[in-house]
N, C-alpha and C. Protein backbone atom coordinates (compact mmCIF):
# COMPACT_ATOMS: atom_id res chain seq x y z
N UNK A 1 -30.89 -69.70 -9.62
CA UNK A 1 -31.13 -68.59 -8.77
C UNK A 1 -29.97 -67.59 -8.83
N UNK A 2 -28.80 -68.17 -8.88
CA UNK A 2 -27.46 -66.86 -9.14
C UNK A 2 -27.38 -66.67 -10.09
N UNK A 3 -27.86 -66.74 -11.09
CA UNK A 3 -27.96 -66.78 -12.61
C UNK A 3 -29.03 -65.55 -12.62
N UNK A 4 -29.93 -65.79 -11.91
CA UNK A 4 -31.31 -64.47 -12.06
C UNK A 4 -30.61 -63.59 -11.30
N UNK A 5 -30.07 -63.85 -10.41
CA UNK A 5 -29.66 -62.39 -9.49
C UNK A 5 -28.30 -61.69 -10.18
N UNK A 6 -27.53 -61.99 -11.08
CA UNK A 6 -26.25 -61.60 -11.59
C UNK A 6 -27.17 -60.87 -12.76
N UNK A 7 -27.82 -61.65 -13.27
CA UNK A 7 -28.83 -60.95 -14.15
C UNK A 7 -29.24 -59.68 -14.07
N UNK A 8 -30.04 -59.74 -13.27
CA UNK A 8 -31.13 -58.77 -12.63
C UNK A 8 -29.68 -57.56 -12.11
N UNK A 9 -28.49 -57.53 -11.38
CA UNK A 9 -27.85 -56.78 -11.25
C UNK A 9 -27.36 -56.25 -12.24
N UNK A 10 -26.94 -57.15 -13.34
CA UNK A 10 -26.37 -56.34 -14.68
C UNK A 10 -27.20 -55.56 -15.34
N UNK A 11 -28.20 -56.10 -15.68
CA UNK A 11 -29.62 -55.19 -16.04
C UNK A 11 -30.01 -53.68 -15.37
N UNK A 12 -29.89 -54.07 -13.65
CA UNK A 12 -29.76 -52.85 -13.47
C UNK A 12 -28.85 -51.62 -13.82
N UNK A 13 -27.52 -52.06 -13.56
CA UNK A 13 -26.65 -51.16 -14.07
C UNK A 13 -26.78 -50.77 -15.40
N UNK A 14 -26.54 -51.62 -16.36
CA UNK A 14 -27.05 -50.93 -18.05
C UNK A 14 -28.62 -49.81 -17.70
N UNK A 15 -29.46 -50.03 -17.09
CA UNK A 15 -30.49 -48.62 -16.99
C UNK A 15 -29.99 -48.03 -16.42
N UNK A 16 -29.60 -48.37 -15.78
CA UNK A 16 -28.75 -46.97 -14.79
C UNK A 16 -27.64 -46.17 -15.61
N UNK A 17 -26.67 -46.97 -16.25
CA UNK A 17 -25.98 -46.34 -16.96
C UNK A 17 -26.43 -45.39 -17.97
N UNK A 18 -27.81 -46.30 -18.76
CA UNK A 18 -28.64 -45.62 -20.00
C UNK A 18 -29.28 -43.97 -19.72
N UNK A 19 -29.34 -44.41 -17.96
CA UNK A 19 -30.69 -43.38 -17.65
C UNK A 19 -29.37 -42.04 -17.06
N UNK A 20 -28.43 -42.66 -16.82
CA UNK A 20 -27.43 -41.25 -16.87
C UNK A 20 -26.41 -40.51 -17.89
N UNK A 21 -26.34 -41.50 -18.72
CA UNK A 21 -25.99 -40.82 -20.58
C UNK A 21 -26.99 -40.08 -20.81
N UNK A 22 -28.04 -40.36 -20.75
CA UNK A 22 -29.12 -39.31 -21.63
C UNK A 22 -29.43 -38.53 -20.83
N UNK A 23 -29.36 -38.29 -19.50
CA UNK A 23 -29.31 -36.92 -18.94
C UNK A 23 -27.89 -36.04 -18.95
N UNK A 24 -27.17 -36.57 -19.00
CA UNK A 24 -25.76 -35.96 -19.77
C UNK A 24 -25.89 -35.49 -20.79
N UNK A 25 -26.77 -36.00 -21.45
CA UNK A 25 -26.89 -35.56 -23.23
C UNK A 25 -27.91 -34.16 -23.36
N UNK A 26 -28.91 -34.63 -22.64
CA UNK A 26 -29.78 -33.68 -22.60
C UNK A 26 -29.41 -32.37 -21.29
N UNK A 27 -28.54 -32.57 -21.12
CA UNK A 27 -28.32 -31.34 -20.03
C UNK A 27 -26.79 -30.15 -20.68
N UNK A 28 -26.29 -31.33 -21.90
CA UNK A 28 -25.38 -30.34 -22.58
C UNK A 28 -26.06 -29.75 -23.52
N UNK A 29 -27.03 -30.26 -24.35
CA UNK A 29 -27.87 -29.78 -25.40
C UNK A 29 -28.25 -28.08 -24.79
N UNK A 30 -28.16 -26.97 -25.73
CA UNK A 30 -28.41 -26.24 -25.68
C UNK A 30 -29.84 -25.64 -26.49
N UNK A 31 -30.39 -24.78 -25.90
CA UNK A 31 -31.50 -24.07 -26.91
C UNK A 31 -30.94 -23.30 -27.79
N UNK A 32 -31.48 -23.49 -28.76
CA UNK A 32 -31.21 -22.40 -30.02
C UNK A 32 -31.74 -21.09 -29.91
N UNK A 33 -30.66 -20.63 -30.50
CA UNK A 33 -31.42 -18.90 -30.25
C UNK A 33 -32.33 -18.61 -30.79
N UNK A 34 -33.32 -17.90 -30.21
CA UNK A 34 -34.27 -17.29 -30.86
C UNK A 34 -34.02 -16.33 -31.63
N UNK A 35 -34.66 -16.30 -32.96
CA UNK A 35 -34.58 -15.09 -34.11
C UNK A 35 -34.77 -14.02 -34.11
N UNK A 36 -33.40 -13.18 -34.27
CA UNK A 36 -33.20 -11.79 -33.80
C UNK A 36 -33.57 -10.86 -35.11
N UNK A 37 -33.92 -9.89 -35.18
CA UNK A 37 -33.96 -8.83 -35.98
C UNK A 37 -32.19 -7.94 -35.74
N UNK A 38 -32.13 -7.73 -37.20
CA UNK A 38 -30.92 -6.76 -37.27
C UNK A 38 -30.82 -5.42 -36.20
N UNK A 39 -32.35 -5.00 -36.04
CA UNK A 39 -32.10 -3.61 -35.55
C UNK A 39 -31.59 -4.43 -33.77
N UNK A 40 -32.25 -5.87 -32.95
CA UNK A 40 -31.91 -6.32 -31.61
C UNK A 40 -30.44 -6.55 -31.56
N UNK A 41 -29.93 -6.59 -33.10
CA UNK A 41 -28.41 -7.32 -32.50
C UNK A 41 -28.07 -6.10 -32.82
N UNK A 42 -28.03 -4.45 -33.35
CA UNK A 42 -27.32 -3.90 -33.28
C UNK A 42 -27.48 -3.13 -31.63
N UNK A 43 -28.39 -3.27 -31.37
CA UNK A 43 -28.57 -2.82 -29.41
C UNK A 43 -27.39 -3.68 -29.13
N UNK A 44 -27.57 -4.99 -28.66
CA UNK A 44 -26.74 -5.80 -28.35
C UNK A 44 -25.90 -5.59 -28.51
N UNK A 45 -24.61 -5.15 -29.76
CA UNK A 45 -23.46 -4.76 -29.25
C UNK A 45 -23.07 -3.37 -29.20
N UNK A 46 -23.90 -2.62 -28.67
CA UNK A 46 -23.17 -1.38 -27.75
C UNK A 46 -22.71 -1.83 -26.41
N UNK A 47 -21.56 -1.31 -26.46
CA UNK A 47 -20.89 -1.72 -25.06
C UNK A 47 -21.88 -0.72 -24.25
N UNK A 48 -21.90 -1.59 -22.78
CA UNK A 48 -22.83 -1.34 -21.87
C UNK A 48 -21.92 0.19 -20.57
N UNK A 49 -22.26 0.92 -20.21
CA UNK A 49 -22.01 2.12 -19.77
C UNK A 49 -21.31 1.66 -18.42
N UNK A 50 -20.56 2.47 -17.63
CA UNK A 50 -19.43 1.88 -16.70
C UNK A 50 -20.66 2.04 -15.61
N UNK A 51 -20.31 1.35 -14.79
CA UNK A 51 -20.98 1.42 -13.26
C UNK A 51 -21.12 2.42 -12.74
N UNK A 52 -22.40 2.95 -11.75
CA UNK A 52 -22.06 4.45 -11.48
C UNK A 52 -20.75 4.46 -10.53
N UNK A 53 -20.77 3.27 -9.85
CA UNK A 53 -19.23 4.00 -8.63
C UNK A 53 -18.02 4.31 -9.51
N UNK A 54 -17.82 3.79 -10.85
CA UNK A 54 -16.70 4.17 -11.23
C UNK A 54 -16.58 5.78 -12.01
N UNK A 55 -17.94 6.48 -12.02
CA UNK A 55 -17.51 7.42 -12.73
C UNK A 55 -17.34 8.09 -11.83
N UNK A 56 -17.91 8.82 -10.76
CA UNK A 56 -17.81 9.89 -9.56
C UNK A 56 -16.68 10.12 -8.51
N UNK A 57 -16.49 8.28 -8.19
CA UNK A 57 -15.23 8.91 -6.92
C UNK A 57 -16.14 8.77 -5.88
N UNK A 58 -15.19 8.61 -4.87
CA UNK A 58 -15.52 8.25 -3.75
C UNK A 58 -15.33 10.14 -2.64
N UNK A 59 -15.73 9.83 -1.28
CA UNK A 59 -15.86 11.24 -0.73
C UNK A 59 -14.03 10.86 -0.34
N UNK A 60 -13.30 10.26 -0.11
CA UNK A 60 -11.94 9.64 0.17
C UNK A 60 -11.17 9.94 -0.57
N UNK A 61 -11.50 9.91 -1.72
CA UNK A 61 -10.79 10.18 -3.46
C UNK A 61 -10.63 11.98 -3.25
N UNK A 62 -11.42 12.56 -2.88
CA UNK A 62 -11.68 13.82 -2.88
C UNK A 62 -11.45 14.68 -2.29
N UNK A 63 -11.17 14.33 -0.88
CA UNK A 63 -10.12 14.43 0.12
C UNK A 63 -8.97 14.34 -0.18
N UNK A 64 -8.11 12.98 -0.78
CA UNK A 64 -6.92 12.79 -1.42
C UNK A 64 -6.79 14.20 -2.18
N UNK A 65 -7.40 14.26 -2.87
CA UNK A 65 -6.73 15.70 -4.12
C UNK A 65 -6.47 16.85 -3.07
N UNK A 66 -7.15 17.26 -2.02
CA UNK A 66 -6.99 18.67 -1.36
C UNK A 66 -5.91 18.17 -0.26
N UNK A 67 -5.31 17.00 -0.33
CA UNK A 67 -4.48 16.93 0.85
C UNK A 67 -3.45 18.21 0.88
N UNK A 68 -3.16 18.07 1.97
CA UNK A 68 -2.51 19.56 2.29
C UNK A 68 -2.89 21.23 1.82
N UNK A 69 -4.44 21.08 1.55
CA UNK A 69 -4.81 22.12 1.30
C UNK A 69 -5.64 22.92 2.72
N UNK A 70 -6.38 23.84 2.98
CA UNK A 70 -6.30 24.26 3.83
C UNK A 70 -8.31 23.83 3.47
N UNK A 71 -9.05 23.71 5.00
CA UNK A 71 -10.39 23.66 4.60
C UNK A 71 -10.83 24.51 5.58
N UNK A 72 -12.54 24.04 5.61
CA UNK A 72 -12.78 24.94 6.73
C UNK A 72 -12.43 24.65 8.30
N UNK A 73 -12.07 23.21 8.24
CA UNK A 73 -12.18 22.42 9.54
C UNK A 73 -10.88 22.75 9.65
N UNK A 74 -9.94 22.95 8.91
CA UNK A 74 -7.95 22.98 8.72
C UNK A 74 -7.45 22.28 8.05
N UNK A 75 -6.37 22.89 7.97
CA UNK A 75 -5.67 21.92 7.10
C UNK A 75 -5.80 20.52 7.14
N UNK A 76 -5.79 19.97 5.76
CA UNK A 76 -6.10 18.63 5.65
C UNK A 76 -4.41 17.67 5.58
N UNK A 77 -4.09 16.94 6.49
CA UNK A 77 -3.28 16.34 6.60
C UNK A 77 -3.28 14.99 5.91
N UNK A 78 -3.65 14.63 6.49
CA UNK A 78 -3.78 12.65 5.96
C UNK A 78 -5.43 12.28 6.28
N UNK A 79 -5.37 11.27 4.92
CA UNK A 79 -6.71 10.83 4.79
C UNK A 79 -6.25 9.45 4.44
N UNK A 80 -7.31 8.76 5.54
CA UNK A 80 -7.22 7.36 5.25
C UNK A 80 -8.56 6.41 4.87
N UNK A 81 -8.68 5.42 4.89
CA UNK A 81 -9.87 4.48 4.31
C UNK A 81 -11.41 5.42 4.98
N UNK A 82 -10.85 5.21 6.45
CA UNK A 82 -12.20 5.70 7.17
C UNK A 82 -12.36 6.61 8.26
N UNK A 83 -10.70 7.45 8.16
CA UNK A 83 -11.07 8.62 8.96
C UNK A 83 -9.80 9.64 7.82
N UNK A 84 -10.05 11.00 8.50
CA UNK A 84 -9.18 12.17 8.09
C UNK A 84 -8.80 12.96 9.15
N UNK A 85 -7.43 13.78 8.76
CA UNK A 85 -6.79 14.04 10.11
C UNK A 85 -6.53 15.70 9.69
N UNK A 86 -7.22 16.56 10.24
CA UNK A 86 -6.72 18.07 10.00
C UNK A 86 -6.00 18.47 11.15
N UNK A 87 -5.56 19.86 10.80
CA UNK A 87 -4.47 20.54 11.67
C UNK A 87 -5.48 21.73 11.91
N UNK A 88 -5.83 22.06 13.08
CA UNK A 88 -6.90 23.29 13.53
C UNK A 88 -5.93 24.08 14.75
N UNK A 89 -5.50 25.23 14.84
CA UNK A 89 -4.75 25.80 15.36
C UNK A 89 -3.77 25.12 16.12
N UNK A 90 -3.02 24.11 15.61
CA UNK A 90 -1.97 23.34 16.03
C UNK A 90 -2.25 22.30 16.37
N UNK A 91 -2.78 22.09 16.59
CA UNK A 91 -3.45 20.74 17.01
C UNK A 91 -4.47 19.82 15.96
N UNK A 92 -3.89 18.46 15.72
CA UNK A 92 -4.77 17.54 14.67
C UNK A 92 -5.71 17.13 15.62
N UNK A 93 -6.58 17.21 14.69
CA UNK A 93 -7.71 16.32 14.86
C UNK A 93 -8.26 15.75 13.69
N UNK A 94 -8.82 14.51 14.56
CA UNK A 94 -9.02 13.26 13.59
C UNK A 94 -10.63 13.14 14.03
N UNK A 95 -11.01 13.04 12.13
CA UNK A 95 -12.81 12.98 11.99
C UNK A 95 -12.81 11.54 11.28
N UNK A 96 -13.80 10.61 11.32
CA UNK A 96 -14.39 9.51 10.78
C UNK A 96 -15.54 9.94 8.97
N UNK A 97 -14.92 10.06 8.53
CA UNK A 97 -14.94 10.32 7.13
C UNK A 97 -16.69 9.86 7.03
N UNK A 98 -17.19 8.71 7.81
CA UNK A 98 -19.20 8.79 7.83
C UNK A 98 -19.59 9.93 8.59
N UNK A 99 -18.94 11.21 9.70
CA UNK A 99 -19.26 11.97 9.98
C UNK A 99 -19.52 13.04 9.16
N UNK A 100 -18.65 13.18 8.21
CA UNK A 100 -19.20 14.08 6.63
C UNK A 100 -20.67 14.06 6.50
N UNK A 101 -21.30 15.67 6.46
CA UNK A 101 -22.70 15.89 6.03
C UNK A 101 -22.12 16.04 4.54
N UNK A 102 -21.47 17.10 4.36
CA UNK A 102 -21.54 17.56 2.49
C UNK A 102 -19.80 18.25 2.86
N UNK A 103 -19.73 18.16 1.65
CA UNK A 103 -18.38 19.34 0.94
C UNK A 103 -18.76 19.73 0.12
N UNK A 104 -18.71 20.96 -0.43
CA UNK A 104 -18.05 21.85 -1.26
C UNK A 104 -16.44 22.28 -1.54
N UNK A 105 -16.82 22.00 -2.75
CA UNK A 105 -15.60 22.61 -3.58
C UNK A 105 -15.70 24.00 -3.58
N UNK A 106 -14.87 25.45 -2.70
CA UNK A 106 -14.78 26.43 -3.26
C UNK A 106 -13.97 26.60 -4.55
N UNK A 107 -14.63 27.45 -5.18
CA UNK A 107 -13.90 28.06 -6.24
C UNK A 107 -13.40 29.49 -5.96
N UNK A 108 -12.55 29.87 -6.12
CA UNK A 108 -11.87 31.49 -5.90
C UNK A 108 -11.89 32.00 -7.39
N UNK A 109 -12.68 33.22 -7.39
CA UNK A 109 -12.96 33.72 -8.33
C UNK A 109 -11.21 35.15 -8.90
N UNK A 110 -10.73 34.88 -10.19
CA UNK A 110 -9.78 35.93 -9.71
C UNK A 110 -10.42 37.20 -9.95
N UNK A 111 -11.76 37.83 -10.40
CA UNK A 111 -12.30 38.81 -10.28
C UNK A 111 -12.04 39.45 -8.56
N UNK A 112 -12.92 38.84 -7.83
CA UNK A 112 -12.68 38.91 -6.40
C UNK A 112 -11.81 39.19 -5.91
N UNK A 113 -10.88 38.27 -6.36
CA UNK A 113 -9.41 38.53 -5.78
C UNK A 113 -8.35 39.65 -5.69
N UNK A 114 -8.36 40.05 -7.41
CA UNK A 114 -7.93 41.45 -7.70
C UNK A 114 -9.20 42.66 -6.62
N UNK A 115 -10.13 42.87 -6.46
CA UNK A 115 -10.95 43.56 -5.60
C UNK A 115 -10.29 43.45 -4.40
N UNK A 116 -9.41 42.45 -3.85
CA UNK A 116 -9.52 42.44 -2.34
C UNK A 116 -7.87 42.50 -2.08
N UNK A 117 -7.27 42.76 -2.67
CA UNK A 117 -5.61 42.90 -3.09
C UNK A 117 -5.40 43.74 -2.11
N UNK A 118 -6.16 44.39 -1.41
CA UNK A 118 -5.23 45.58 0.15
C UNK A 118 -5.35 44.32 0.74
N UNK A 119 -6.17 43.21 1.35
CA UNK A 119 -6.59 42.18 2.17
C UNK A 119 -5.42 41.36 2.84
N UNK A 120 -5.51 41.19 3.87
CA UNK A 120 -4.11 40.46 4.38
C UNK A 120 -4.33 38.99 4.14
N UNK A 121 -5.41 38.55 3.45
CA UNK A 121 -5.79 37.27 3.18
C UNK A 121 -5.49 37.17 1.32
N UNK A 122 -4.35 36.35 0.92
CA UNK A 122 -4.21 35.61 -0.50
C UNK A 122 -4.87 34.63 -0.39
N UNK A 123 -4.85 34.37 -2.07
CA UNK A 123 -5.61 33.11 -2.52
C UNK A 123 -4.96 31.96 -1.80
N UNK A 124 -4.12 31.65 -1.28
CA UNK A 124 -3.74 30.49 -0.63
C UNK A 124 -4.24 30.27 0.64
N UNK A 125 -4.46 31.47 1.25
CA UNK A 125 -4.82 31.34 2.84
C UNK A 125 -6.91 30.95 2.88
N UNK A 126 -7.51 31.15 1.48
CA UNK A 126 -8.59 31.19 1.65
C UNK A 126 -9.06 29.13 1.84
N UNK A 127 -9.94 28.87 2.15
CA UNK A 127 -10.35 27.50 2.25
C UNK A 127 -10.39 27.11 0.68
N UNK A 128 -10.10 25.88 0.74
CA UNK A 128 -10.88 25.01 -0.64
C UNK A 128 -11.45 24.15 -0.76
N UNK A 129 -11.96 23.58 0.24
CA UNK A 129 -13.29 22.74 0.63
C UNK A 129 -13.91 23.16 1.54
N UNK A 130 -14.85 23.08 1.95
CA UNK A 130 -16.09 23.10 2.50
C UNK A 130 -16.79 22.00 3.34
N UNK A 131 -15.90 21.94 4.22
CA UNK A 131 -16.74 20.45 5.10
C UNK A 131 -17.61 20.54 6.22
N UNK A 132 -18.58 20.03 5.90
CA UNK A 132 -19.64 20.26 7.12
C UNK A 132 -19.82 18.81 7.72
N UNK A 133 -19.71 18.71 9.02
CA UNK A 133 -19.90 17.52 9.15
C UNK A 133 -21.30 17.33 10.29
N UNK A 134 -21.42 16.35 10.94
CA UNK A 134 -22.99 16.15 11.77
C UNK A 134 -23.17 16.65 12.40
């Protein structure tokens, strides 16, 4: 009787062992590739195009460049992750950067400019963004 049961335990373990090698085996085995045409592998290595967030910039990024430039809201002081801080007749005030509807970029034309040369307003005093907010 301990003879069948030492048995019967060793037995088990060798299937057990058997039955987890060959799922080891068969779970490293890979499929073979399927047969490509010259024209699929030359697609394949064009490098693939950058993400759109990395080509544009963020509305934060864009702000950064006009810091200390003058807008419509005022001067732009400091811009941080999730708000911006202008200077409006002496006094800052601070906007939450999701309150942004749109900006524009003005451009100052120097055609214009030479035209308006009696003007007590230079190209520096004019805005260079355009912020509209909610």
């Amino acid at each position: 009787m301990r003879q069948s049961r030492s048995f019967v335990a060793i037995l088990t373990a060798l299937v057990l062992l058997l039955v987890m090698s060959t799922s080891d085996s068969l779970a490293q085995k890979k499929k073979a590739p399927a047969k490509t045409t010259p024209a699929a592998t030359q697609q394949s290595t064009t490098p693939a195009p950058p993400p759109a967030g990395k080509q544009g910039g963020t509305i934060k990024d864009l702000l950064v460049k006009y810091k200390g430039q003058l807008t419509t809201l005022g001067v732009l002081k400091q811009v941080e992750w999730d708000y911006f801080v202008v200077e409006e007749d002496g006094a800052e005030v601070i906007h939450p950067i999701s309150d942004i509807k749109s900006i524009k970029i003005i451009k100052i034309e120097k055609e214009a400019a030479d035209e308006d040369e009696g003007d007590e307003e230079s190209e520096e005093e004019l805005p260079k963004l355009d912020i509209r907010l909610r």
